[in-house]
PDB file of N, CA and C in Angstrom:
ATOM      1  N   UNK A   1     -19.651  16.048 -12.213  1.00  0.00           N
ATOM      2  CA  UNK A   1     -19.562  15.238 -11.017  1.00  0.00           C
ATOM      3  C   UNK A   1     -20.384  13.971 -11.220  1.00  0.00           C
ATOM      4  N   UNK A   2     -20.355  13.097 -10.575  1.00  0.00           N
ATOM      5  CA  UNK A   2     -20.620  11.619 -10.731  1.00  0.00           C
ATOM      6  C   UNK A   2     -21.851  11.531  -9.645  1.00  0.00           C
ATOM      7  N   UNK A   3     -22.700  10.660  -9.983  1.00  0.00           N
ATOM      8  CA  UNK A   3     -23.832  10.559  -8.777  1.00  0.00           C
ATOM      9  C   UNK A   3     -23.204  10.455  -7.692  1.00  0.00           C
ATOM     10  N   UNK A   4     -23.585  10.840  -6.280  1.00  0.00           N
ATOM     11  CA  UNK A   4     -22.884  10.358  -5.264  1.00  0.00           C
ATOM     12  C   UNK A   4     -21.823  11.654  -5.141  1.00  0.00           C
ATOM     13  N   UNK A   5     -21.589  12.277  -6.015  1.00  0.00           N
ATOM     14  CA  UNK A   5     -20.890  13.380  -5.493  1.00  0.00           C
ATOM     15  C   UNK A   5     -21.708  15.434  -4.939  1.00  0.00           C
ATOM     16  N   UNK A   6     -21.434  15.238  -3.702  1.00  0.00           N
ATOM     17  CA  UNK A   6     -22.250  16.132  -3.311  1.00  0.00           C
ATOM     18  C   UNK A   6     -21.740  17.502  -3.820  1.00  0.00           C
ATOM     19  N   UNK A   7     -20.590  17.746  -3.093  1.00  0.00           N
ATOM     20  CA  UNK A   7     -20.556  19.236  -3.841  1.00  0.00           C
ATOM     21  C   UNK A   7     -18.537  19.800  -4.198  1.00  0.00           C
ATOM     22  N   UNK A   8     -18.083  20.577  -4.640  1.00  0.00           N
ATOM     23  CA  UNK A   8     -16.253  20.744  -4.916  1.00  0.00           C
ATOM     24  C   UNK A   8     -16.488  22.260  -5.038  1.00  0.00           C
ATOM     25  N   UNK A   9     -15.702  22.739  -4.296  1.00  0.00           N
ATOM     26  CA  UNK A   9     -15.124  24.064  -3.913  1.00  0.00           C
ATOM     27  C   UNK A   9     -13.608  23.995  -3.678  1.00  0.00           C
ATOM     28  N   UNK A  10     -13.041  25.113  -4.879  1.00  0.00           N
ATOM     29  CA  UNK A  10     -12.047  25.190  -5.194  1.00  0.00           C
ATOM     30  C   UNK A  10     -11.342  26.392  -4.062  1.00  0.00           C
ATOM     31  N   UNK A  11     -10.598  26.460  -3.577  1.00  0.00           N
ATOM     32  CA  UNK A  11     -10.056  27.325  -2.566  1.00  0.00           C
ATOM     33  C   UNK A  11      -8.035  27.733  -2.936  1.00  0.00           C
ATOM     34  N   UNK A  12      -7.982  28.704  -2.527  1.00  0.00           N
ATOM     35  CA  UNK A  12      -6.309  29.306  -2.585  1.00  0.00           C
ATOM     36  C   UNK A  12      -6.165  29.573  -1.058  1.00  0.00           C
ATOM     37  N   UNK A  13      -5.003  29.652  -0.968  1.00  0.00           N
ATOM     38  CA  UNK A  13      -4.350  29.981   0.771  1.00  0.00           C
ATOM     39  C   UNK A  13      -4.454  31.327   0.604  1.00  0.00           C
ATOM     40  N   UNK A  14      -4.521  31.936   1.708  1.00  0.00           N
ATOM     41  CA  UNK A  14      -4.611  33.453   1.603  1.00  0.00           C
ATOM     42  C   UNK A  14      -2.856  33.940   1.833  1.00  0.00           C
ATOM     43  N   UNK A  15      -2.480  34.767   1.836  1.00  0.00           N
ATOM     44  CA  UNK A  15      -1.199  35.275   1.767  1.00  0.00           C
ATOM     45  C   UNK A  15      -0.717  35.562   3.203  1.00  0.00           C
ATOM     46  N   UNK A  16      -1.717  35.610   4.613  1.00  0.00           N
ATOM     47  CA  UNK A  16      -0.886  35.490   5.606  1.00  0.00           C
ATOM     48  C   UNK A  16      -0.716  34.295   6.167  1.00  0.00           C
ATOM     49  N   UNK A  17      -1.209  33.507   5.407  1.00  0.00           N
ATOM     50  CA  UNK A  17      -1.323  31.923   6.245  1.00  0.00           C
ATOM     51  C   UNK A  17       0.141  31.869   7.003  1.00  0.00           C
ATOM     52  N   UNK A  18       0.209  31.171   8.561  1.00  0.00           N
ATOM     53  CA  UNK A  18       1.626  31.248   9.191  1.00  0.00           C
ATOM     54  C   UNK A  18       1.935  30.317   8.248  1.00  0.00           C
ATOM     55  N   UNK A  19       3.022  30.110   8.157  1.00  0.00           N
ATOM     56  CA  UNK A  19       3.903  28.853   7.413  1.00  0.00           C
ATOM     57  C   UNK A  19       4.136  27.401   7.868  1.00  0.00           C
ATOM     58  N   UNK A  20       3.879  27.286   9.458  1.00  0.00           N
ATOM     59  CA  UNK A  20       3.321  26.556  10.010  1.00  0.00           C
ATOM     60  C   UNK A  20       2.119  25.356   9.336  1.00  0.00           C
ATOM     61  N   UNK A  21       1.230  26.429   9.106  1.00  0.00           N
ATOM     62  CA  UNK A  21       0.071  25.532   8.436  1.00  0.00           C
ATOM     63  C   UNK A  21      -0.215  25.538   7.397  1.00  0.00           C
ATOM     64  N   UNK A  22       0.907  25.868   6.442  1.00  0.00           N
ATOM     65  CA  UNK A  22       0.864  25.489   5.231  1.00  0.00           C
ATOM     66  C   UNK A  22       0.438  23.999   4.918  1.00  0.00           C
ATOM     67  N   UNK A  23      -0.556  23.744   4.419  1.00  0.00           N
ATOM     68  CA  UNK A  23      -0.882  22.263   4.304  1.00  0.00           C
ATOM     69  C   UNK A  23       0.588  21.584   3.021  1.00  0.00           C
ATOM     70  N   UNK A  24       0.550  20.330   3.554  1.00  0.00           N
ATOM     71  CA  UNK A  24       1.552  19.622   2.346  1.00  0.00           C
ATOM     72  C   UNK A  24       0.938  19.818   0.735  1.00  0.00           C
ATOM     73  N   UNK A  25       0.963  20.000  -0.270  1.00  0.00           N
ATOM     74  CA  UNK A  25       0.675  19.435  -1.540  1.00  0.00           C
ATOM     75  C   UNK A  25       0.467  17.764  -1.322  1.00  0.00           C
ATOM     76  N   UNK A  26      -0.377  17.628  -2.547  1.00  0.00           N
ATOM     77  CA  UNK A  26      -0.903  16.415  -2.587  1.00  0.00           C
ATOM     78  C   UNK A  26      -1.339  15.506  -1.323  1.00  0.00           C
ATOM     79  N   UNK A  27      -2.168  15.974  -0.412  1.00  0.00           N
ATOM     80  CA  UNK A  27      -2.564  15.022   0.645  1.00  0.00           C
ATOM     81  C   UNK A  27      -3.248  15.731   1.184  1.00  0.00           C
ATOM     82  N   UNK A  28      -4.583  14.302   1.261  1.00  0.00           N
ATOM     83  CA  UNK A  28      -5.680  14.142   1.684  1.00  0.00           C
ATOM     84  C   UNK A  28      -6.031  14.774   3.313  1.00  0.00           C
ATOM     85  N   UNK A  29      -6.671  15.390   3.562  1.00  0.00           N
ATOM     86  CA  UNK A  29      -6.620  16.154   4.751  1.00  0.00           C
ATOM     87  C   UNK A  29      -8.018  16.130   5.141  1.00  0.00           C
ATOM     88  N   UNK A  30      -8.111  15.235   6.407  1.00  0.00           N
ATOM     89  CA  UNK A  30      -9.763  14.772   6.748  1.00  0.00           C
ATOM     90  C   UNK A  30     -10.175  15.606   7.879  1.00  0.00           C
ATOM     91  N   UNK A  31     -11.631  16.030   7.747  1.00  0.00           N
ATOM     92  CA  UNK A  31     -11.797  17.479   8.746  1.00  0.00           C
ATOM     93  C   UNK A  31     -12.399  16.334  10.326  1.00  0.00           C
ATOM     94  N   UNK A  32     -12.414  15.255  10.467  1.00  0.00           N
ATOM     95  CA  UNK A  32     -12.734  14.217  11.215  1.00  0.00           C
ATOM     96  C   UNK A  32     -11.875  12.956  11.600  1.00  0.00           C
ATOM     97  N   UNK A  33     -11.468  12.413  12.624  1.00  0.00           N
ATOM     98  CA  UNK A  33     -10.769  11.462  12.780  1.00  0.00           C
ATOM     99  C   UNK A  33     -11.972  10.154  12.526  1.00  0.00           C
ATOM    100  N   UNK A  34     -10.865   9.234  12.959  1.00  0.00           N
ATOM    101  CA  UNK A  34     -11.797   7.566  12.481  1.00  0.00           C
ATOM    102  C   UNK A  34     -13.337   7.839  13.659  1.00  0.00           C
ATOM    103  N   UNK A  35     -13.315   8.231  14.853  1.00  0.00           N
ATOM    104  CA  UNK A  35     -14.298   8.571  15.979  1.00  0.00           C
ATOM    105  C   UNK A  35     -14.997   9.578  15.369  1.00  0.00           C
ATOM    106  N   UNK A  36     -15.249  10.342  14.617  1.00  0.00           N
ATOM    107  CA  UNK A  36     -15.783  11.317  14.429  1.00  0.00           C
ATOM    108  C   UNK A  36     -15.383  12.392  15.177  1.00  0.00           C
ATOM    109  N   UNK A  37     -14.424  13.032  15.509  1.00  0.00           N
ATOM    110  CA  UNK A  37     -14.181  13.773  16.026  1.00  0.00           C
ATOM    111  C   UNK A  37     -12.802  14.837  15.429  1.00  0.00           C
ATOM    112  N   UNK A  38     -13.291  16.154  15.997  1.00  0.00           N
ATOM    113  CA  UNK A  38     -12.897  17.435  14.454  1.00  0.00           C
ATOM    114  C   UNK A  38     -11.074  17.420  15.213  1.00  0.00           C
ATOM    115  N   UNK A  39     -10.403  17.135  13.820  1.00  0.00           N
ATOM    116  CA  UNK A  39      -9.027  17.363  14.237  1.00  0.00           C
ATOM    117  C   UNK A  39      -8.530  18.931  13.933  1.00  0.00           C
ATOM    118  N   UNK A  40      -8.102  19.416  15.160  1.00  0.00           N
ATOM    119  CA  UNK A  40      -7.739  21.431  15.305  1.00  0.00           C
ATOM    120  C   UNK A  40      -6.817  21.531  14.108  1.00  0.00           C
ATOM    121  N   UNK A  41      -6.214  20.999  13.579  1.00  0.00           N
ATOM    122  CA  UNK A  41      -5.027  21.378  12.740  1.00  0.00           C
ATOM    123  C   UNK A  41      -5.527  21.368  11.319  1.00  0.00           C
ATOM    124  N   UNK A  42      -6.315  20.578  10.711  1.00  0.00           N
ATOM    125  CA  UNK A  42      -6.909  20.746   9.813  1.00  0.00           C
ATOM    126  C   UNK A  42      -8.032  21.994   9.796  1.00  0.00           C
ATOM    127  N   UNK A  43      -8.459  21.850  10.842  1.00  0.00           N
ATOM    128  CA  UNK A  43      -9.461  22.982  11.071  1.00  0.00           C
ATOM    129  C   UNK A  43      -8.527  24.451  10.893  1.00  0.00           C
ATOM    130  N   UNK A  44      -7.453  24.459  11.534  1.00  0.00           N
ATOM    131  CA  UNK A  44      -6.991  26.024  11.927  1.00  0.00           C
ATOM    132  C   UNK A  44      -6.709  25.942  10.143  1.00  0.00           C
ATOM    133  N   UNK A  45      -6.650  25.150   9.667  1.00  0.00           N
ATOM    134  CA  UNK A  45      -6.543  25.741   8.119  1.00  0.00           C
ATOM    135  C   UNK A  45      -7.435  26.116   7.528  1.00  0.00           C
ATOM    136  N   UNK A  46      -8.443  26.275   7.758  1.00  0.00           N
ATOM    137  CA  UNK A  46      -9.724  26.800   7.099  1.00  0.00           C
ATOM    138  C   UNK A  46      -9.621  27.861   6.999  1.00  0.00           C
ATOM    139  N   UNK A  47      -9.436  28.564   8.027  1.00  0.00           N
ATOM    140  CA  UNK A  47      -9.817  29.887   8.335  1.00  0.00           C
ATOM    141  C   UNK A  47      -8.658  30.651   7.620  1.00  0.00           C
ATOM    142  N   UNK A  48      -7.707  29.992   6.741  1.00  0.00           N
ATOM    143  CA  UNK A  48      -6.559  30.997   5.525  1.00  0.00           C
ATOM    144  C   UNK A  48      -6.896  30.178   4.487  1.00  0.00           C
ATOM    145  N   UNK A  49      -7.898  29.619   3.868  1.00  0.00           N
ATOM    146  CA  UNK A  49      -8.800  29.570   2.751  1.00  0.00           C
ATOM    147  C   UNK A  49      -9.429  30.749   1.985  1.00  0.00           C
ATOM    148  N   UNK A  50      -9.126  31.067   1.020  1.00  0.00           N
ATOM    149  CA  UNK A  50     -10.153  31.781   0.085  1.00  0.00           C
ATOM    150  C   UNK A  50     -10.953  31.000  -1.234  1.00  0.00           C
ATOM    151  N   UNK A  51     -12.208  31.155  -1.254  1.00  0.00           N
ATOM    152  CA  UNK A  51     -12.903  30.593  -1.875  1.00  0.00           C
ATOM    153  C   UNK A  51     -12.585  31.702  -3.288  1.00  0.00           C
ATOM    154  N   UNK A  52     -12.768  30.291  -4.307  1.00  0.00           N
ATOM    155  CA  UNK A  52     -12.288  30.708  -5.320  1.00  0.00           C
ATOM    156  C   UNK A  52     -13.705  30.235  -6.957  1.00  0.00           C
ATOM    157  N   UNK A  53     -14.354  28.573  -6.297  1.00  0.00           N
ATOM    158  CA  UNK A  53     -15.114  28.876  -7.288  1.00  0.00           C
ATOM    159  C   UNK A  53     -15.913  27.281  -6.558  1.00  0.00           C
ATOM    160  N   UNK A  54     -17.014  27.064  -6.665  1.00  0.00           N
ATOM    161  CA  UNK A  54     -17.401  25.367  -6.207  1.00  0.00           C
ATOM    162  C   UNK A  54     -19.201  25.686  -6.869  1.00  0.00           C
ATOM    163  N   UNK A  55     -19.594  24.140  -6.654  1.00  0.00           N
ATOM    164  CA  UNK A  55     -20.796  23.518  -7.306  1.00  0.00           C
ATOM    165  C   UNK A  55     -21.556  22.746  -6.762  1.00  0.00           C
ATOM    166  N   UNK A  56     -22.647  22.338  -6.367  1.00  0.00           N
ATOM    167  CA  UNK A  56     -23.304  21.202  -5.870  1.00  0.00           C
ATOM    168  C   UNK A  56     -23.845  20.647  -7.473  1.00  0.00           C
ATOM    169  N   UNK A  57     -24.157  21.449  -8.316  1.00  0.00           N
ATOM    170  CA  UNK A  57     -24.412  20.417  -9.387  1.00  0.00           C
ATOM    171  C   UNK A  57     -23.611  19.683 -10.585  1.00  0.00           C
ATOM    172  N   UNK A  58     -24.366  18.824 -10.695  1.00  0.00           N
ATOM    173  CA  UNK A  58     -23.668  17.971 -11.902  1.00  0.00           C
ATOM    174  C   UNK A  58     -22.663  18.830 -12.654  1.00  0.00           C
ATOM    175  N   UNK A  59     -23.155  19.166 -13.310  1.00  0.00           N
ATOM    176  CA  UNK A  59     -22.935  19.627 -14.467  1.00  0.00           C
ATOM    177  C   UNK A  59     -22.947  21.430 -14.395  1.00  0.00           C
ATOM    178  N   UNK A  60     -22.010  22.173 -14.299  1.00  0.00           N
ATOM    179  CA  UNK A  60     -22.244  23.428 -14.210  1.00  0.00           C
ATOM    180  C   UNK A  60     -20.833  24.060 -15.014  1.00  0.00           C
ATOM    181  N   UNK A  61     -21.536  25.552 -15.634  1.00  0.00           N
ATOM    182  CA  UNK A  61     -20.920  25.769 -16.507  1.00  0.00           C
ATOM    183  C   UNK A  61     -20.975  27.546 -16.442  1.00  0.00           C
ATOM    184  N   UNK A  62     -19.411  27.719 -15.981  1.00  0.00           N
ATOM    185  CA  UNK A  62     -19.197  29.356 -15.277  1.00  0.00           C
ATOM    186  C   UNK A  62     -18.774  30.069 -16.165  1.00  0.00           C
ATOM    187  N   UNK A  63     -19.011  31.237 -16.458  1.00  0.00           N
ATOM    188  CA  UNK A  63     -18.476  32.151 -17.234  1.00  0.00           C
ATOM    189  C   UNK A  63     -18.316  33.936 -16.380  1.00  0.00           C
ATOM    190  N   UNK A  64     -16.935  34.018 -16.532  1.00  0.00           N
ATOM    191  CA  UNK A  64     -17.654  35.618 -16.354  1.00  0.00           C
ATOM    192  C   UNK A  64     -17.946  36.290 -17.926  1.00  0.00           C
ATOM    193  N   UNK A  65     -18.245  37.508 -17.418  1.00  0.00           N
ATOM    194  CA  UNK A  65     -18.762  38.363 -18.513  1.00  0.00           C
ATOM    195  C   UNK A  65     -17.285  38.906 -19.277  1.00  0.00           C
ATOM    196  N   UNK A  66     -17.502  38.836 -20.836  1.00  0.00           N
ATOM    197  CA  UNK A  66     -16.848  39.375 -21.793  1.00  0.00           C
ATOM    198  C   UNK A  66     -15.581  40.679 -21.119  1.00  0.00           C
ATOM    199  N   UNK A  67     -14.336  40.026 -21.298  1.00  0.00           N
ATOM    200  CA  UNK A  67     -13.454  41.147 -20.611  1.00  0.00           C
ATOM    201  C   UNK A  67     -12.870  41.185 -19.499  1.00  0.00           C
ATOM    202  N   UNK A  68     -13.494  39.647 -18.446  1.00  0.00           N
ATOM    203  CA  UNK A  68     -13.710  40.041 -17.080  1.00  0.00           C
ATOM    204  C   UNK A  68     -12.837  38.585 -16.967  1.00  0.00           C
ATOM    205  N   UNK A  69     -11.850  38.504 -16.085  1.00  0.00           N
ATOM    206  CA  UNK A  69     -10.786  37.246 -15.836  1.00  0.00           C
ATOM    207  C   UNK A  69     -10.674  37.784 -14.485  1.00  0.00           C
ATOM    208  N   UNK A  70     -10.242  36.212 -14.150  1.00  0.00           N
ATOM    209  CA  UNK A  70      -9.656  35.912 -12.362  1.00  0.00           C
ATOM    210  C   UNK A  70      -7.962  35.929 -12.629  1.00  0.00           C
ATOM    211  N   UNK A  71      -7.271  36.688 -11.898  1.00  0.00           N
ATOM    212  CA  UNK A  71      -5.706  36.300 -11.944  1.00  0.00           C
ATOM    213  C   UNK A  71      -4.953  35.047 -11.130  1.00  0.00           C
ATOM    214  N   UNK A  72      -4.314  34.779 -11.852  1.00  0.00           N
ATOM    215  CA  UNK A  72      -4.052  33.070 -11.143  1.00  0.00           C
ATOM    216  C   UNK A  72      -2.559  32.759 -11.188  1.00  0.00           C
ATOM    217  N   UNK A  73      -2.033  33.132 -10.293  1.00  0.00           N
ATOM    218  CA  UNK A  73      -0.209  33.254 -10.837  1.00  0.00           C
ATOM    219  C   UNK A  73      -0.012  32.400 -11.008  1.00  0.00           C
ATOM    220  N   UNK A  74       1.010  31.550 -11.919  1.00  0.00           N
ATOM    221  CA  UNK A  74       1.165  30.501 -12.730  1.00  0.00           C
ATOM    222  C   UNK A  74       1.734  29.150 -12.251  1.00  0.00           C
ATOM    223  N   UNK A  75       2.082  29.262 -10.715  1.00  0.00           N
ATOM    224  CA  UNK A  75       2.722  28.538  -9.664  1.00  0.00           C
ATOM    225  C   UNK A  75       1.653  28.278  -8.912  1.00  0.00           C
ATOM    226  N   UNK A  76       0.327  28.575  -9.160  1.00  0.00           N
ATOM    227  CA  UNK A  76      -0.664  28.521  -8.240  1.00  0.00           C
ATOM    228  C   UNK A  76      -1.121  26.886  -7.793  1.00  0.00           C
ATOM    229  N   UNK A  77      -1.570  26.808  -6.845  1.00  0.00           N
ATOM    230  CA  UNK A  77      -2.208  25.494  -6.482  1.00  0.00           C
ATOM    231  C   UNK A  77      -3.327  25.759  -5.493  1.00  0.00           C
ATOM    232  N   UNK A  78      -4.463  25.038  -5.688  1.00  0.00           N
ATOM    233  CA  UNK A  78      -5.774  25.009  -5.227  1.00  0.00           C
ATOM    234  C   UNK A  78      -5.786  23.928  -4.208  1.00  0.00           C
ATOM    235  N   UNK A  79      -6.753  24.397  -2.895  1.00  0.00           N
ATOM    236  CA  UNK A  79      -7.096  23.601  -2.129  1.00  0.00           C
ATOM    237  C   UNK A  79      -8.188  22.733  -2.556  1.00  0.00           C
ATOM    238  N   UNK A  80      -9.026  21.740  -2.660  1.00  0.00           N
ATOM    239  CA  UNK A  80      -9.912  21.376  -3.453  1.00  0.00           C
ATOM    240  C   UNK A  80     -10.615  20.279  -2.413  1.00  0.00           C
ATOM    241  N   UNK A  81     -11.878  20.920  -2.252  1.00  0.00           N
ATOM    242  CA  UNK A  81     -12.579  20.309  -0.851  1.00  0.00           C
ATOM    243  C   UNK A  81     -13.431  19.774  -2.076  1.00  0.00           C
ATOM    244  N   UNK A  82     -13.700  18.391  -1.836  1.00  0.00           N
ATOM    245  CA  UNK A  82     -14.547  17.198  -2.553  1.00  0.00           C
ATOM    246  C   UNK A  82     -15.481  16.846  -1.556  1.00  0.00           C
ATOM    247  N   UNK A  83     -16.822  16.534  -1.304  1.00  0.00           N
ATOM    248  CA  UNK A  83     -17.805  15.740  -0.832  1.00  0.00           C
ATOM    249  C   UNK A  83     -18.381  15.015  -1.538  1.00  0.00           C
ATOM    250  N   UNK A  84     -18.823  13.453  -0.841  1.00  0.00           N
ATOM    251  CA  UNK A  84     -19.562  12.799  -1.328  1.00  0.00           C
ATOM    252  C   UNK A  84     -20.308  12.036  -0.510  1.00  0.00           C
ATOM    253  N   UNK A  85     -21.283  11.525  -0.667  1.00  0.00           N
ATOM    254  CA  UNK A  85     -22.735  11.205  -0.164  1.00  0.00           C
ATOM    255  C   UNK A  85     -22.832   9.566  -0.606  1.00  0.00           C
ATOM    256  N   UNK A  86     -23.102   8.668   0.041  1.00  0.00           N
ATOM    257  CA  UNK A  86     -23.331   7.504  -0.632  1.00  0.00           C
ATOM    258  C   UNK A  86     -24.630   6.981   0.746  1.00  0.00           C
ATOM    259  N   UNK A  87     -25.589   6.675   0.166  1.00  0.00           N
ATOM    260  CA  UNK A  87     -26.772   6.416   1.001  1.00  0.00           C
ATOM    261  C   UNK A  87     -27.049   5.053   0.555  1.00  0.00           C
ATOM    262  N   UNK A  88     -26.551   4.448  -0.055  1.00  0.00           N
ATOM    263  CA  UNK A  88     -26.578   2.652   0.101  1.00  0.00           C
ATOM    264  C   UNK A  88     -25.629   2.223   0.424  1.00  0.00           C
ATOM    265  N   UNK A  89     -25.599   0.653   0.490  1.00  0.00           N
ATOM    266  CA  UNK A  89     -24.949  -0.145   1.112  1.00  0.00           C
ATOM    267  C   UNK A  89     -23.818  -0.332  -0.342  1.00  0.00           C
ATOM    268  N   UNK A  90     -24.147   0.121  -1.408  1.00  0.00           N
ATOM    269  CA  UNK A  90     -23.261  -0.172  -2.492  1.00  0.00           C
ATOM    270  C   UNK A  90     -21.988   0.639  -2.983  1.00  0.00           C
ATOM    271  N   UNK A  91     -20.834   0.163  -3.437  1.00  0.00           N
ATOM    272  CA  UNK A  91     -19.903   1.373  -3.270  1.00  0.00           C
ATOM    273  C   UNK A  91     -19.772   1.739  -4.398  1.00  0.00           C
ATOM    274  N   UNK A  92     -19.441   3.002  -4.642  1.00  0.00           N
ATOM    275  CA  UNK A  92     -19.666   3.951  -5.309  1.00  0.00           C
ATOM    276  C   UNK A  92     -18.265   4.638  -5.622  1.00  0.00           C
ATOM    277  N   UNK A  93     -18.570   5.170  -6.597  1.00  0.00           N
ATOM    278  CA  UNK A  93     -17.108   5.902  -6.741  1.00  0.00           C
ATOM    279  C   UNK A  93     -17.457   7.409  -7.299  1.00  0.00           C
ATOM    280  N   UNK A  94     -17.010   8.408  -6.346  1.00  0.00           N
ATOM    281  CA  UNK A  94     -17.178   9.948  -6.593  1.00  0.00           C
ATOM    282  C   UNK A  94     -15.624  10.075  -7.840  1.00  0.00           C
ATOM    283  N   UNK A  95     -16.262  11.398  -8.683  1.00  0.00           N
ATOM    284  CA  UNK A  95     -15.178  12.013  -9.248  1.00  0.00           C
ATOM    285  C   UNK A  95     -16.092  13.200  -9.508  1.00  0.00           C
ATOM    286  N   UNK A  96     -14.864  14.148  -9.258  1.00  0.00           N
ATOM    287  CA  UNK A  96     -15.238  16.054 -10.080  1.00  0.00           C
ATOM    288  C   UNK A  96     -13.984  16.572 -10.884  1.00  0.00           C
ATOM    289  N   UNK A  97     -14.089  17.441 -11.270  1.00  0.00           N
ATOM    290  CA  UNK A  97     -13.515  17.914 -12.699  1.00  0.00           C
ATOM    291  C   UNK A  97     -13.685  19.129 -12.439  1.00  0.00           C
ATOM    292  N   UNK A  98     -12.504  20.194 -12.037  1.00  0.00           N
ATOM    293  CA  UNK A  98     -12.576  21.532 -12.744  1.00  0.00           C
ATOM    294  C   UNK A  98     -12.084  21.907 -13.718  1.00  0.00           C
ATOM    295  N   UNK A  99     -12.437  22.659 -15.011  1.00  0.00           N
ATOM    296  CA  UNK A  99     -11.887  22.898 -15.886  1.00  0.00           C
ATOM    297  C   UNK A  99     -11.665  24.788 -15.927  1.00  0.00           C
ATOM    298  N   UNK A 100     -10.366  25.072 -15.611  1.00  0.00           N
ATOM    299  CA  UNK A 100     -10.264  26.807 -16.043  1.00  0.00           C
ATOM    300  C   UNK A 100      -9.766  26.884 -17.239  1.00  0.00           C
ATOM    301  N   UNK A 101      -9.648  27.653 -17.309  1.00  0.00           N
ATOM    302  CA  UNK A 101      -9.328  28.216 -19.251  1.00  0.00           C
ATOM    303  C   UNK A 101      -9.046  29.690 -19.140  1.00  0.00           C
ATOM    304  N   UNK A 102      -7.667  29.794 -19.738  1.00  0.00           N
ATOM    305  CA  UNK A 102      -6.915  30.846 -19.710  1.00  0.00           C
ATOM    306  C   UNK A 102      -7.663  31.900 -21.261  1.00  0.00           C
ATOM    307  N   UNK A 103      -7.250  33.207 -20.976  1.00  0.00           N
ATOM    308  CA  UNK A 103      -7.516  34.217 -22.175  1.00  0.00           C
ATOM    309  C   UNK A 103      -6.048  34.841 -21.834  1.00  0.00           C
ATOM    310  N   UNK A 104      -5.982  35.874 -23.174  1.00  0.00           N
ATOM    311  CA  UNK A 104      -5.088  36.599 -23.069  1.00  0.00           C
ATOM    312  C   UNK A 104      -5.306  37.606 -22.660  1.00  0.00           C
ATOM    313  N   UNK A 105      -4.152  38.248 -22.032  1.00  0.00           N
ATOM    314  CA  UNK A 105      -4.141  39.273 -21.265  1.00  0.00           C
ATOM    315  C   UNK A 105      -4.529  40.643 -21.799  1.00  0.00           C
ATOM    316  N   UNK A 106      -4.427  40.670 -22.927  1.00  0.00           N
ATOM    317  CA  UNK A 106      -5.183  41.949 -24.358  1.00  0.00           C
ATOM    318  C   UNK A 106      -6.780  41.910 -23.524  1.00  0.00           C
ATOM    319  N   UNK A 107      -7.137  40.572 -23.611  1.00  0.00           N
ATOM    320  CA  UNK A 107      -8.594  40.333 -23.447  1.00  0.00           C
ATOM    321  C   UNK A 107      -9.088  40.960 -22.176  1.00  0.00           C
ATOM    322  N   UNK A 108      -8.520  41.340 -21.594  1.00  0.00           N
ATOM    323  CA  UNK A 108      -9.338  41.711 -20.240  1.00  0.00           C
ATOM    324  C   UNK A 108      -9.160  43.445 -19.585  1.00  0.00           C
ATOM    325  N   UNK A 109     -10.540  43.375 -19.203  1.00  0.00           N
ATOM    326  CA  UNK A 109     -10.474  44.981 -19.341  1.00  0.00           C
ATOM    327  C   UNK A 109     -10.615  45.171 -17.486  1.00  0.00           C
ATOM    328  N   UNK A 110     -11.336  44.065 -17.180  1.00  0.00           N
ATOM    329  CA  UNK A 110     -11.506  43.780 -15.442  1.00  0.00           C
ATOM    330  C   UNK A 110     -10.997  42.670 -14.590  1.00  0.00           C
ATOM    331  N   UNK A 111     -10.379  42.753 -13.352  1.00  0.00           N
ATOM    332  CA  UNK A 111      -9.847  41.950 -12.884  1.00  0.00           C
ATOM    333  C   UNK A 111     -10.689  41.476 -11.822  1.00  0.00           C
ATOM    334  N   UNK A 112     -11.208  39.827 -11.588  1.00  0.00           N
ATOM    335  CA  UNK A 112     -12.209  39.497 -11.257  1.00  0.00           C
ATOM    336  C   UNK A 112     -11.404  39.307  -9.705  1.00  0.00           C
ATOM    337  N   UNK A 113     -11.479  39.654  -8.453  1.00  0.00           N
ATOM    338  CA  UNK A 113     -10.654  39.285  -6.748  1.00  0.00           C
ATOM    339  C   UNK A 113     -11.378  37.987  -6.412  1.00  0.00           C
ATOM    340  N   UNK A 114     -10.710  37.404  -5.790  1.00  0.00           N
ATOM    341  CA  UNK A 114     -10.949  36.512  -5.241  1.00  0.00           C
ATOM    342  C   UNK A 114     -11.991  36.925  -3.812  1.00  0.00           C
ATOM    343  N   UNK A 115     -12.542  36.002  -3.214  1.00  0.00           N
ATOM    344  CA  UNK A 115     -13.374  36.465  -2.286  1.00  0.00           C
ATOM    345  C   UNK A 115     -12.125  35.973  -0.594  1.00  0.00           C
ATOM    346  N   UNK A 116     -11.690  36.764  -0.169  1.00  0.00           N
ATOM    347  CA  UNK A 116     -11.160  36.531   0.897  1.00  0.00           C
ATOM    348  C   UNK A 116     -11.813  36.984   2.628  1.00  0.00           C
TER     349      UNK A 116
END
């Protein structure tokens, strides 16, 4: 993550989400209007979020233990909540980076759940 970037938590929809609030792919979805004030529809999507993996630091580097993989069906797509912090008057530009990395399926003796 880049100075100025506070923290990225990677999230999946949970499987009863209504279909309704399926959020679109690719678009930006602000938990605040221009007033500061919390828009319900973005919000009612939170609550069919499962957290899947996030960081406040720079630089961080996850492993599970030898054997041990997350299942990720191959159509999958992540919700991906970004924060950033800018405390001067100067502008700044946030970026984060997740990197997963597949093993083979020989390799794993435990299946790591998601936290729902």
């Amino acid at each position: 993550m880049r100075p100025g970037s506070h923290h990225l938590i990677l999230y999946d929809l949970s499987d009863n989400i209504p279909e309704i609030l399926v959020p679109e792919p690719q678009v930006f979805r602000e938990i605040r209007d221009a007033n500061g004030n919390y828009i319900p529809s973005t919000l009612m999507i939170t609550s069919h979020l499962n957290f899947v993996t996030g960081t406040q630091w720079p630089r961080m580097t996850y492993h599970y233990p030898p054997g041990v993989a997350m299942r990720i069906p191959a159509d999958a797509g992540f919700d991906i909540n970004a924060h950033y912090v800018n405390r001067s008057s100067e502008i700044i530009q946030g970026e984060i980076y997740a990197n997963l990395h597949t093993v083979d399926s020989s390799q794993v003796e435990h299946v790591a759940e998601r936290c729902s």
